[in-house]
N, C-alpha and C. Protein backbone atom coordinates (compact mmCIF):
# COMPACT_ATOMS: atom_id res chain seq x y z
N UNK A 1 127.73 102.47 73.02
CA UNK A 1 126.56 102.90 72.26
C UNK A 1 126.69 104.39 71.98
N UNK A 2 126.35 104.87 71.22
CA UNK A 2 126.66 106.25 70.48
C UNK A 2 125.18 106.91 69.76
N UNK A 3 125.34 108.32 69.69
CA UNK A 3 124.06 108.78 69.67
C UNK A 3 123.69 108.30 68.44
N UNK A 4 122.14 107.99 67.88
CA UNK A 4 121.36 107.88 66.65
C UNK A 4 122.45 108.35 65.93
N UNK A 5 121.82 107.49 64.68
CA UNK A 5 122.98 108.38 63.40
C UNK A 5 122.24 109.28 62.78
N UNK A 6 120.88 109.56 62.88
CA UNK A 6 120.23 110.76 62.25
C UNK A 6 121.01 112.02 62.91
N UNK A 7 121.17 111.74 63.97
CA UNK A 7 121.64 112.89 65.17
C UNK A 7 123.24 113.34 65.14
N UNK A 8 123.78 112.69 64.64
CA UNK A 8 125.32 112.32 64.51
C UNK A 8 125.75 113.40 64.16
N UNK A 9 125.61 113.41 63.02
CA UNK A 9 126.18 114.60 61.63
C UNK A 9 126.07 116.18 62.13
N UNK A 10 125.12 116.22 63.70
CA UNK A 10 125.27 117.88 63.89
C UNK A 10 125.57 118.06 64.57
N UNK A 11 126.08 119.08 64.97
CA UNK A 11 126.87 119.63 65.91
C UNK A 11 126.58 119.55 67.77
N UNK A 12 125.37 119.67 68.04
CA UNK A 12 125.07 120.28 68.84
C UNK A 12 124.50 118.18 69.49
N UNK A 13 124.34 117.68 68.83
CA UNK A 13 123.87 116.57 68.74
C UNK A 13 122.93 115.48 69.92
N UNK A 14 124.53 115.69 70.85
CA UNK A 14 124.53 115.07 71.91
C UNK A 14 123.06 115.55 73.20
N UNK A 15 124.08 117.12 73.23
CA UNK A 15 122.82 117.72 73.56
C UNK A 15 121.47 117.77 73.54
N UNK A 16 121.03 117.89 72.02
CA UNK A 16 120.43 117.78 71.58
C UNK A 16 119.20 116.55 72.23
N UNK A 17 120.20 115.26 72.09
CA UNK A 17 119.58 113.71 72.37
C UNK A 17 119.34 113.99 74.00
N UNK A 18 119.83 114.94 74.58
CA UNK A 18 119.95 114.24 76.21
C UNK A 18 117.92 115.50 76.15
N UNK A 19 118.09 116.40 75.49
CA UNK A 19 116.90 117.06 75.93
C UNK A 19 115.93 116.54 75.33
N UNK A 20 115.68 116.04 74.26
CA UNK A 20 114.73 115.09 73.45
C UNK A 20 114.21 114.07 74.81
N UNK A 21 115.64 113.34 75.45
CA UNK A 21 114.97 112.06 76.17
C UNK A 21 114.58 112.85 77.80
N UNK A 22 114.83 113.73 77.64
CA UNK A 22 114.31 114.81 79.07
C UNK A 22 112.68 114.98 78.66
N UNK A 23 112.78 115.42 77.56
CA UNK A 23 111.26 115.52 77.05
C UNK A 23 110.53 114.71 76.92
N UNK A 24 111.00 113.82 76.52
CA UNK A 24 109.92 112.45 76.26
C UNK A 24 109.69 111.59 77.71
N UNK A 25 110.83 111.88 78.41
CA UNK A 25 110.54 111.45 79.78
C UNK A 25 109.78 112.06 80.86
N UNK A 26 109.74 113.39 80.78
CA UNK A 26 108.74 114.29 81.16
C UNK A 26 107.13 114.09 80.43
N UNK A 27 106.75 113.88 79.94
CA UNK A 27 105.51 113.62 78.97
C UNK A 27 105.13 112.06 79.76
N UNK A 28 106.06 111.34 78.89
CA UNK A 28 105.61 110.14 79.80
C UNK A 28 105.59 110.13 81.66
N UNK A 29 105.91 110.43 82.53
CA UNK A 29 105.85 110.90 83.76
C UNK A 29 104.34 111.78 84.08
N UNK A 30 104.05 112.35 83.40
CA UNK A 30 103.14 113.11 83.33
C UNK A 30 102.11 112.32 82.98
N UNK A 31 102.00 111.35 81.53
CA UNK A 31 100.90 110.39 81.73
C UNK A 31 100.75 109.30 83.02
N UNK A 32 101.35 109.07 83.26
CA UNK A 32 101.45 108.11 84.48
C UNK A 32 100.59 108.92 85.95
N UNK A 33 101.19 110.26 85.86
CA UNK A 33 100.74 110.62 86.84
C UNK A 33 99.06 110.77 86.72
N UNK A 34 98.71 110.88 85.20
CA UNK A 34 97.53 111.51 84.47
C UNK A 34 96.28 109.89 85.03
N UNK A 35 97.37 108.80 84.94
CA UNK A 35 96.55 107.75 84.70
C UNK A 35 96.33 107.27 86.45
N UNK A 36 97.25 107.18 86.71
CA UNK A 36 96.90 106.78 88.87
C UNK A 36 96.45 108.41 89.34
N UNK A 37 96.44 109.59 88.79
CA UNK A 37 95.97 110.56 90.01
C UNK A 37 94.98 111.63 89.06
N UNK A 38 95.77 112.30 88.13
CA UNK A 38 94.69 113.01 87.84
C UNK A 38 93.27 112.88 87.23
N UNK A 39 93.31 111.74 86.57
CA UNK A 39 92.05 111.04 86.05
C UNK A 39 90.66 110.57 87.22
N UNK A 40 91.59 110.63 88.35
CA UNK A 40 90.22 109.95 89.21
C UNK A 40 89.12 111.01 90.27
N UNK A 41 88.49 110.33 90.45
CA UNK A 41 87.48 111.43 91.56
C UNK A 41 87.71 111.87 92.84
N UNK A 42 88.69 110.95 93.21
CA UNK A 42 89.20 111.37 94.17
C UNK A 42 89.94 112.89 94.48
N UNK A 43 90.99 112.59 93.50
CA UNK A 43 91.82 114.19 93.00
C UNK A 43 90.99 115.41 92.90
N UNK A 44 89.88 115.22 91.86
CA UNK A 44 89.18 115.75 91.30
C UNK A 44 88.58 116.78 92.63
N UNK A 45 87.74 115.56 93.32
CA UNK A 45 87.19 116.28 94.69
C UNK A 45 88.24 116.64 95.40
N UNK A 46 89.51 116.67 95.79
CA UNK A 46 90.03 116.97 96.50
C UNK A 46 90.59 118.48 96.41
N UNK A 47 90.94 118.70 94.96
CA UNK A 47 91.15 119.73 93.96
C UNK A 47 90.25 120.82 94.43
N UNK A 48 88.99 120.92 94.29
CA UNK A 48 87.82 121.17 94.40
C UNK A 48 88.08 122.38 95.76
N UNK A 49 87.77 121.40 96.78
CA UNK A 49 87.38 121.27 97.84
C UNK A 49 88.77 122.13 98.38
N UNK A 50 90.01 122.59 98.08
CA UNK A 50 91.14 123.06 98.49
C UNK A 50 91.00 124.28 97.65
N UNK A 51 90.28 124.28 96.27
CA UNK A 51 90.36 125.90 95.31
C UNK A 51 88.99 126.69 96.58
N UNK A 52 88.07 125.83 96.77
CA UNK A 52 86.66 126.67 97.48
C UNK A 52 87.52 126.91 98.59
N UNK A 53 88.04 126.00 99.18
CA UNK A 53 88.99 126.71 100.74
C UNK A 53 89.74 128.25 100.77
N UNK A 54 90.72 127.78 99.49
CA UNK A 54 91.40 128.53 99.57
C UNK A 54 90.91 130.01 98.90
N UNK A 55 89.22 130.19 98.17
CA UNK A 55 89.06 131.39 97.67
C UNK A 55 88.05 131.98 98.86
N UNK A 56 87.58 130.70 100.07
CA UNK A 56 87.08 131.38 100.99
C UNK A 56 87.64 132.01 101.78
N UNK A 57 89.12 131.06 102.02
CA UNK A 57 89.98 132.29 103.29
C UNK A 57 90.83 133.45 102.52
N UNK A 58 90.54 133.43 101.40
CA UNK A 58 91.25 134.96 100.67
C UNK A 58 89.93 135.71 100.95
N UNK A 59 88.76 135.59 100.67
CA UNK A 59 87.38 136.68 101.15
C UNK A 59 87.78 137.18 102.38
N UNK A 60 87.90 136.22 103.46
CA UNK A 60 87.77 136.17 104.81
C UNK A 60 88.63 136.85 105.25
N UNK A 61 89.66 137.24 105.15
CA UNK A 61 91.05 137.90 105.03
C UNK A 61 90.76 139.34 104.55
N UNK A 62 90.33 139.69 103.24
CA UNK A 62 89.97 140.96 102.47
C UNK A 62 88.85 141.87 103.02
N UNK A 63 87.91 140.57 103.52
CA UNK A 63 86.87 141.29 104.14
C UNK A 63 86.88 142.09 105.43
N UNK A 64 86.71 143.47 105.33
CA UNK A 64 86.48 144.32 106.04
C UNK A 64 85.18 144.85 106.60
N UNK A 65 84.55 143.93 106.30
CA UNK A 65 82.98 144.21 106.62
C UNK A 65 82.45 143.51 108.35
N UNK A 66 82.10 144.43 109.16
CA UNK A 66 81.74 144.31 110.06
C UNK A 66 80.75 143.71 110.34
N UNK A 67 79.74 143.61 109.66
CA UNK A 67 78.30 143.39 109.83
C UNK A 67 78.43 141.74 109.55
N UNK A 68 78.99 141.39 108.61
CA UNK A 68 79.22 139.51 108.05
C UNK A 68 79.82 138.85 109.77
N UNK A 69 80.35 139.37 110.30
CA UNK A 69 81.54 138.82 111.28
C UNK A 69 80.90 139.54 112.88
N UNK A 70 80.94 139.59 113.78
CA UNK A 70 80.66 140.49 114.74
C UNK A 70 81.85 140.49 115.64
N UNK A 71 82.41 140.22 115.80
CA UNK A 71 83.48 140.23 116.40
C UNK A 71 85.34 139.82 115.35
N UNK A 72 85.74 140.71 116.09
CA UNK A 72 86.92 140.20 115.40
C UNK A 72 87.73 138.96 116.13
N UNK A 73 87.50 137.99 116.94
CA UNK A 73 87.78 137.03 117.37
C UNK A 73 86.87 136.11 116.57
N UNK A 74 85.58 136.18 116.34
CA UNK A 74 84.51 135.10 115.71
C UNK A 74 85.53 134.76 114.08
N UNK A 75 85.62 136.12 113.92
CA UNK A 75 86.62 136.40 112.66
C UNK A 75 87.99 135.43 112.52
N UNK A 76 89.01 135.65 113.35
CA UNK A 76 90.13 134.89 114.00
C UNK A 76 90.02 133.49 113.67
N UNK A 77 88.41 132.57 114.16
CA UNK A 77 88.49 131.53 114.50
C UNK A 77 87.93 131.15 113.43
N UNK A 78 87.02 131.46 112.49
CA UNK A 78 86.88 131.11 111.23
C UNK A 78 87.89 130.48 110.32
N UNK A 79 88.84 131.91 110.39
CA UNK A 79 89.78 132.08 109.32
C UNK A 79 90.96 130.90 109.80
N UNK A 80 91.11 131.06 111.50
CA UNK A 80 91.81 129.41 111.81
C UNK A 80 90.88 128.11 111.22
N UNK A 81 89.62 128.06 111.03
CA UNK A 81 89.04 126.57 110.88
C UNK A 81 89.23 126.61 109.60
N UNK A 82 88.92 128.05 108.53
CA UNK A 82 89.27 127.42 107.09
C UNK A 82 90.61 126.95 106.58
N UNK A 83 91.77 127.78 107.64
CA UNK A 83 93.05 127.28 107.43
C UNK A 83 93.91 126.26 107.76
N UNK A 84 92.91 125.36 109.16
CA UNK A 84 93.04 124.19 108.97
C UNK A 84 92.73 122.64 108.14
N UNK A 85 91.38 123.54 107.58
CA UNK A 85 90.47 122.47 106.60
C UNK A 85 91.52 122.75 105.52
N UNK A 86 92.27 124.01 105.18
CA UNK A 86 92.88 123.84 103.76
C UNK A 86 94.19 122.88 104.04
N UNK A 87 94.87 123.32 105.27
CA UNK A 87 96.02 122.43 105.12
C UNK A 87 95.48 120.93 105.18
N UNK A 88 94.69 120.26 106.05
CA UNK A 88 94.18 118.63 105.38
C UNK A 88 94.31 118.59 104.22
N UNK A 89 93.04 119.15 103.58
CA UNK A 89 93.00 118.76 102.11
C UNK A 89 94.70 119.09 101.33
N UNK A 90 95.41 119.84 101.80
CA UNK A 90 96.79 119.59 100.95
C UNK A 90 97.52 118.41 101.20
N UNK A 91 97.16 118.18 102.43
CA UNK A 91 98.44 117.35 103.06
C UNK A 91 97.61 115.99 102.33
N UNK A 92 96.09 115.51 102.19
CA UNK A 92 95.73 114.49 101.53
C UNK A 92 95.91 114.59 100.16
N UNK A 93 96.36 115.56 99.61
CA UNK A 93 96.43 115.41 97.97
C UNK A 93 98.01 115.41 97.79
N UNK A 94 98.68 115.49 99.05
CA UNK A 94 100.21 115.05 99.35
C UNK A 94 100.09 113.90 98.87
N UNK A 95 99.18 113.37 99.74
CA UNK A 95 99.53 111.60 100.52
C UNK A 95 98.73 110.71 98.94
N UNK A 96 97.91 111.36 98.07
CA UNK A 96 97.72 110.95 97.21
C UNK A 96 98.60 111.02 95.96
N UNK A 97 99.34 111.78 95.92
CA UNK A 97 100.03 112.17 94.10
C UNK A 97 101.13 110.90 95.53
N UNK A 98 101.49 110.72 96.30
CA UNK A 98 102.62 110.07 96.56
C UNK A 98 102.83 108.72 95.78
N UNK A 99 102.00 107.88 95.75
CA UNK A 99 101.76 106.47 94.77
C UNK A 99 101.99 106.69 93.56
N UNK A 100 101.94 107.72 92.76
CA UNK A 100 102.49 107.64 91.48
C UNK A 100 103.97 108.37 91.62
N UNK A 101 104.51 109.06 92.60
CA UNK A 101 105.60 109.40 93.06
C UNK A 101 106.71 108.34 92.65
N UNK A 102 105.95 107.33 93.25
CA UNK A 102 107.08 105.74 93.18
C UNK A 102 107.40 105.43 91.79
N UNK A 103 106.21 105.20 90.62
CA UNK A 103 106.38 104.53 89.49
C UNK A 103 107.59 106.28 89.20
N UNK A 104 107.00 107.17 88.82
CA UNK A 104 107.71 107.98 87.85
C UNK A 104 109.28 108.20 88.81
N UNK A 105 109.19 108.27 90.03
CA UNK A 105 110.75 108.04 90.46
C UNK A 105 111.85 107.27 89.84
N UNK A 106 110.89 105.92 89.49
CA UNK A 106 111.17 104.58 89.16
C UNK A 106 111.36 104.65 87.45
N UNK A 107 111.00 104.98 86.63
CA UNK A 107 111.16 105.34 85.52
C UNK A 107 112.07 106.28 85.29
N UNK A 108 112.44 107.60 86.37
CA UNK A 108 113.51 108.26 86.18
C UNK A 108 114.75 107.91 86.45
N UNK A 109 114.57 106.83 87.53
CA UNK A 109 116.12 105.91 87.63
C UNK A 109 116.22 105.42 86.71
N UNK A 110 115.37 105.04 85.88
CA UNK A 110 115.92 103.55 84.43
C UNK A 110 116.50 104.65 83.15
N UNK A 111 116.13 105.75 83.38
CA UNK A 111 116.11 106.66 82.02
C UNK A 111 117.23 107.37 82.37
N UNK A 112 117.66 107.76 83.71
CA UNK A 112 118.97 108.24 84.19
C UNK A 112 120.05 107.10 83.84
N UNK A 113 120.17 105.55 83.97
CA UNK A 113 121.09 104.86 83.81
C UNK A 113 121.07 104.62 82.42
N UNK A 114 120.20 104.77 81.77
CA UNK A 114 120.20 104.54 80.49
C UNK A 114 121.27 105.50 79.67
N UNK A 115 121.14 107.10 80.40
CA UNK A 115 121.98 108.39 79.61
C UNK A 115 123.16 107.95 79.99
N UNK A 116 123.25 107.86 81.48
CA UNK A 116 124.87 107.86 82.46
C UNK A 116 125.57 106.50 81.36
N UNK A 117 125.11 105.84 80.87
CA UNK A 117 125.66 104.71 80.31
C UNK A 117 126.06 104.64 78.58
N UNK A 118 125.41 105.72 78.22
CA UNK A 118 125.41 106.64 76.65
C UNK A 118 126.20 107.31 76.71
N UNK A 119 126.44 108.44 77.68
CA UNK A 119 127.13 109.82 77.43
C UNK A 119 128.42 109.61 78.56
N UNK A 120 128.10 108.16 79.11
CA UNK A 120 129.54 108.76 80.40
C UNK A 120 131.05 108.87 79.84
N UNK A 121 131.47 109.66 80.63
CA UNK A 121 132.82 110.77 80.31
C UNK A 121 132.63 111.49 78.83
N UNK A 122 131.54 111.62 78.49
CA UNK A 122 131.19 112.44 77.04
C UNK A 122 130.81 113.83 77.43
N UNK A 123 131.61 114.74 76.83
CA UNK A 123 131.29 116.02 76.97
C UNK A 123 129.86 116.59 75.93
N UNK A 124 128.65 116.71 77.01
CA UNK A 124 127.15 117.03 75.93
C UNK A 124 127.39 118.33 75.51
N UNK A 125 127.90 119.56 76.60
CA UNK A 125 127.63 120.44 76.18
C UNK A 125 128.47 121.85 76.56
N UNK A 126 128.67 122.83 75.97
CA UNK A 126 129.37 124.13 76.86
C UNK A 126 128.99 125.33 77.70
N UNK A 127 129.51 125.01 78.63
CA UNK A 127 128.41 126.54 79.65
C UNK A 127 129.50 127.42 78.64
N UNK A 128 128.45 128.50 78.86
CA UNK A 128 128.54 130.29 78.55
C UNK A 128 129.30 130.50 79.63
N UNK A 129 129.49 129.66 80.90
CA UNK A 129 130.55 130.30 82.13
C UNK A 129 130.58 129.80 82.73
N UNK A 130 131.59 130.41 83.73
CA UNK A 130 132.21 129.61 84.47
C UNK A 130 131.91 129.28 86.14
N UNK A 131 131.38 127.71 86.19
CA UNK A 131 130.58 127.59 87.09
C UNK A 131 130.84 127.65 88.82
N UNK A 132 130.27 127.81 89.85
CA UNK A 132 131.23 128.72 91.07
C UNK A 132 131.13 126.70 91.22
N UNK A 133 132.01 126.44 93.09
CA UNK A 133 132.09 125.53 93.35
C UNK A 133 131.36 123.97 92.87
N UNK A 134 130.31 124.30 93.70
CA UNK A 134 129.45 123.12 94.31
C UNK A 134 128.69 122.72 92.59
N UNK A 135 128.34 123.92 91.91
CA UNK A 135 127.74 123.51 90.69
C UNK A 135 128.71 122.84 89.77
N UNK A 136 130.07 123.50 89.93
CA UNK A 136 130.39 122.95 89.09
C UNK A 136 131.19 121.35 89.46
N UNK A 137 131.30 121.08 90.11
CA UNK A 137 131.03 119.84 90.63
C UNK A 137 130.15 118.72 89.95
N UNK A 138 128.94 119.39 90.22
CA UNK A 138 127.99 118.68 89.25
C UNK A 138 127.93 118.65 87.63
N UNK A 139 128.13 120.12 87.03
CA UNK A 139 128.40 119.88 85.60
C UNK A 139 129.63 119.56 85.42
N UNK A 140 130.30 118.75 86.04
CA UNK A 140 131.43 118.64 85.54
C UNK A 140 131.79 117.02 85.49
N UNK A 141 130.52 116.13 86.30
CA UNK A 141 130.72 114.94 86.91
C UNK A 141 130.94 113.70 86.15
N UNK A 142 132.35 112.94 86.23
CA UNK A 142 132.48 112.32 85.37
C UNK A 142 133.24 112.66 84.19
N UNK A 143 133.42 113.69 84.07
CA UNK A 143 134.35 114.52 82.74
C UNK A 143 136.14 114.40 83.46
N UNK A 144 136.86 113.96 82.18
CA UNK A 144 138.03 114.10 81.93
C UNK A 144 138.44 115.41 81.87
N UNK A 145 139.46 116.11 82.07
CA UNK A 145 139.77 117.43 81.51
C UNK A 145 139.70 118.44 83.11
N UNK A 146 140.61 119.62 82.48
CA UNK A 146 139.91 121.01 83.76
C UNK A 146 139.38 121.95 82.93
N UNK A 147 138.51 121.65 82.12
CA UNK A 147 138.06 122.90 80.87
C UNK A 147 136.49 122.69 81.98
N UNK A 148 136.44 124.00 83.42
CA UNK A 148 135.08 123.85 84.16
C UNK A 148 134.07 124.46 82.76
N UNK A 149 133.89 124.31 81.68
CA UNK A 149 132.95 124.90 81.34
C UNK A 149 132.41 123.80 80.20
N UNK A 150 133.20 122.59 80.64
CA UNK A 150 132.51 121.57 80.11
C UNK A 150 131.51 120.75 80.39
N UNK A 151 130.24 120.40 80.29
CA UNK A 151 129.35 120.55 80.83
C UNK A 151 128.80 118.44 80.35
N UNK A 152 128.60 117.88 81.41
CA UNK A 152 128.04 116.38 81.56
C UNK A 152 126.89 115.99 81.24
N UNK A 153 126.39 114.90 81.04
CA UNK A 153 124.91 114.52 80.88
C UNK A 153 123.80 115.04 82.02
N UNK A 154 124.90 114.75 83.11
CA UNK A 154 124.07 114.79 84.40
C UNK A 154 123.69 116.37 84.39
N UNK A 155 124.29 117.39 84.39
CA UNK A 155 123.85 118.40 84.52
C UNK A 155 122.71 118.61 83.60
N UNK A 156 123.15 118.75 82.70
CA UNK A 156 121.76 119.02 82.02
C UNK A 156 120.64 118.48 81.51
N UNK A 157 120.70 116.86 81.71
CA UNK A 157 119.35 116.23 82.02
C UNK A 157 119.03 117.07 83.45
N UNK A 158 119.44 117.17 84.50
CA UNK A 158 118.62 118.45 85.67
C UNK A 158 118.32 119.16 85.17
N UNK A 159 118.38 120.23 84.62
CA UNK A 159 118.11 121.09 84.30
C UNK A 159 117.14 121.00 83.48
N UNK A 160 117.40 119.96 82.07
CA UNK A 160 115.72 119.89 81.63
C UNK A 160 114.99 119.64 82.02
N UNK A 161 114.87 117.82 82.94
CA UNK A 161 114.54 117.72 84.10
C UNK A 161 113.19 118.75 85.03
N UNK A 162 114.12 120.13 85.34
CA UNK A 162 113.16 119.97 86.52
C UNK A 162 112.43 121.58 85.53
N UNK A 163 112.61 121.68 84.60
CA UNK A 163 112.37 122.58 83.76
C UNK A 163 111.09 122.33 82.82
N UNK A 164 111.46 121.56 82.19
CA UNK A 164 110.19 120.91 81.01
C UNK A 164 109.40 120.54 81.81
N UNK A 165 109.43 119.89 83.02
CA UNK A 165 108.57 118.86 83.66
C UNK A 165 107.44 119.89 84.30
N UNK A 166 107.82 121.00 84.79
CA UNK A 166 107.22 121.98 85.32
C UNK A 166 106.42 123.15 84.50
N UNK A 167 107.09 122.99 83.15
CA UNK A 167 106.03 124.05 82.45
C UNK A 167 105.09 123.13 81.82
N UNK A 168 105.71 121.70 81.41
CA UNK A 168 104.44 120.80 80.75
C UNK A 168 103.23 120.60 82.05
N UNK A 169 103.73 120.74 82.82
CA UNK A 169 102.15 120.33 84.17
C UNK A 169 101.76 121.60 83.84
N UNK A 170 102.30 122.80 84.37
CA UNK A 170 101.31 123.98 84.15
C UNK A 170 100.67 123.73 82.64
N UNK A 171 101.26 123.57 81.42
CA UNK A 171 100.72 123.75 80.35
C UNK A 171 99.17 122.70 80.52
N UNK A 172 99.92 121.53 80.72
CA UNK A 172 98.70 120.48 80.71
C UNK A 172 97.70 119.95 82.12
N UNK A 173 97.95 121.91 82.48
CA UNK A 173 96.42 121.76 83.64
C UNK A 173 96.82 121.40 85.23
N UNK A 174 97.87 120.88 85.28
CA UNK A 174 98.30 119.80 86.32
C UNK A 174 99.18 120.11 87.38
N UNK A 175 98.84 121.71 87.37
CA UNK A 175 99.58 122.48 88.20
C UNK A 175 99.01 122.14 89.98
N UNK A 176 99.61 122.29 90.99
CA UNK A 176 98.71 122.25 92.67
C UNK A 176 98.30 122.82 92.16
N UNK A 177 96.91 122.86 92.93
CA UNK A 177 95.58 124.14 92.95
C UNK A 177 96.43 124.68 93.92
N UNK A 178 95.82 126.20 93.40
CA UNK A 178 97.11 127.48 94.75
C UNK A 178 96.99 127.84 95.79
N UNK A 179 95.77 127.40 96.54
CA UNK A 179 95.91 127.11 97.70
C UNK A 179 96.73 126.06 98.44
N UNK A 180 97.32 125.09 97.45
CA UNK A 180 98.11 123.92 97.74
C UNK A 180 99.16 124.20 97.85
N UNK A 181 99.60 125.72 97.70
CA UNK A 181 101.11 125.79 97.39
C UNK A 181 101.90 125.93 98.54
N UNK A 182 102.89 125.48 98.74
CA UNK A 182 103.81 125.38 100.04
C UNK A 182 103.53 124.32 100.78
N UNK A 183 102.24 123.70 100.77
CA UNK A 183 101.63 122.82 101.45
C UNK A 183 102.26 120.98 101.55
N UNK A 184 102.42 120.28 101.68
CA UNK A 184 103.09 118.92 100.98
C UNK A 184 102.77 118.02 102.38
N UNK A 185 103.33 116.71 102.54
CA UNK A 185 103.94 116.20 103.51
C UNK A 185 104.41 116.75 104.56
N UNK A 186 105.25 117.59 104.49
CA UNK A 186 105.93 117.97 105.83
C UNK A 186 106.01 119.94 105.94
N UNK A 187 104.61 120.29 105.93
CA UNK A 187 104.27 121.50 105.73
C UNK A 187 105.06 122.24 106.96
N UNK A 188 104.86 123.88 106.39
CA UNK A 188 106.19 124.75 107.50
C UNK A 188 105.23 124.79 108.56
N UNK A 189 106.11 124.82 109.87
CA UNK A 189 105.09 125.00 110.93
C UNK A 189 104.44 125.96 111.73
N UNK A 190 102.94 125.96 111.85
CA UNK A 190 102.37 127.08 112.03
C UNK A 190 102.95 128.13 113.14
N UNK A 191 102.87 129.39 112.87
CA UNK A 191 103.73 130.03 114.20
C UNK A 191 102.40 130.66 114.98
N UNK A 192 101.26 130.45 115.02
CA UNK A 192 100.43 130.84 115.84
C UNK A 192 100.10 129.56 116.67
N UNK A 193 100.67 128.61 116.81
CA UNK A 193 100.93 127.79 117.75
C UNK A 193 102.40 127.69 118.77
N UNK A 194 102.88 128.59 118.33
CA UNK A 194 104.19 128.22 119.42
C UNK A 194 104.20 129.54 120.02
């Protein structure tokens, strides 16, 4: 199978097709996620409830005011209870985006075998340079030839991949709330416990 014939006649072509179906696969991924997570009340409140956390323990933190707090231990233990209420609420809006995790995983395997099966041993595209080990490994996977600056499907579906997918959520709202950030499943572990 060989790229569209609208696509054929230019140069850049191949390329071209692998970022088109990066894009359209990113969009769609994004509705999916839109339709099991961000659409519901659940999210919604959870969202919520992690932005108020997280703009209370930035006050709580800034605040230098003596008179709100009386002690700087009362202080301490606050700022521990809001920072445990924030990590829950991350770790549950973990355990929630996880269920649509599966379908769009699952859609990115069918859309990955779909390219690997279009473009394999097809050279999409040319790096500007020359790539050190381990990367180039990867842009190189599947390619005939020692020209390292020939560049595979696989590489640069990653690259659009984890590129488009990340400015279309910020664009379309769907960014963690930023108190969520770092936060996931298997959050770093607190060092005022050890």
């Amino acid at each position: 199978m060989a790229t569209p014939q609208f696509l054929s006649s230019f140069r850049y072509s191949d390329s071209l097709t692998v970022v088109a179906i990066s894009f359209c696969t990113a969009i769609v991924c994004e509705a999916i996620s839109w339709l099991l997570i961000y659409r519901t009340n659940s999210y919604k409140s959870l969202k919520s409830s992690i932005d108020k956390a997280a703009k209370k323990l930035e006050i709580m933190k800034t605040d230098q005011n003596p008179s709100k707090l009386s002690t700087k231990k009362s202080k301490t233990k606050k700022i521990d209870r809001v920072e445990t209420s924030l990590k829950e609420s991350s770790r549950d809006l973990s355990l929630f985006k996880f269920k649509s995790g599966a379908v769009v995983a699952l859609v990115l395997i069918v859309v990955f075998g779909f390219l690997n099966s279009l473009f394999e041993g097809k050279v999409v595209a040319k790096l500007p340079f020359k790539p050190i080990g381990i990367v180039m490994k990867m842009s190189h996977r599947g390619l005939k030839g020692d020209d390292s600056t020939d560049c595979s499907m696989v590489f640069l579906y990653f690259l659009c991949s984890i590129s488009i997918r990340t400015n279309l959520q910020k664009f379309l709202g769907f960014s963690p709330p930023r108190g969520a950030a770092g936060a996931g499943l298997f959050p770093m572990p607190d060092p005022k416990t050890n």
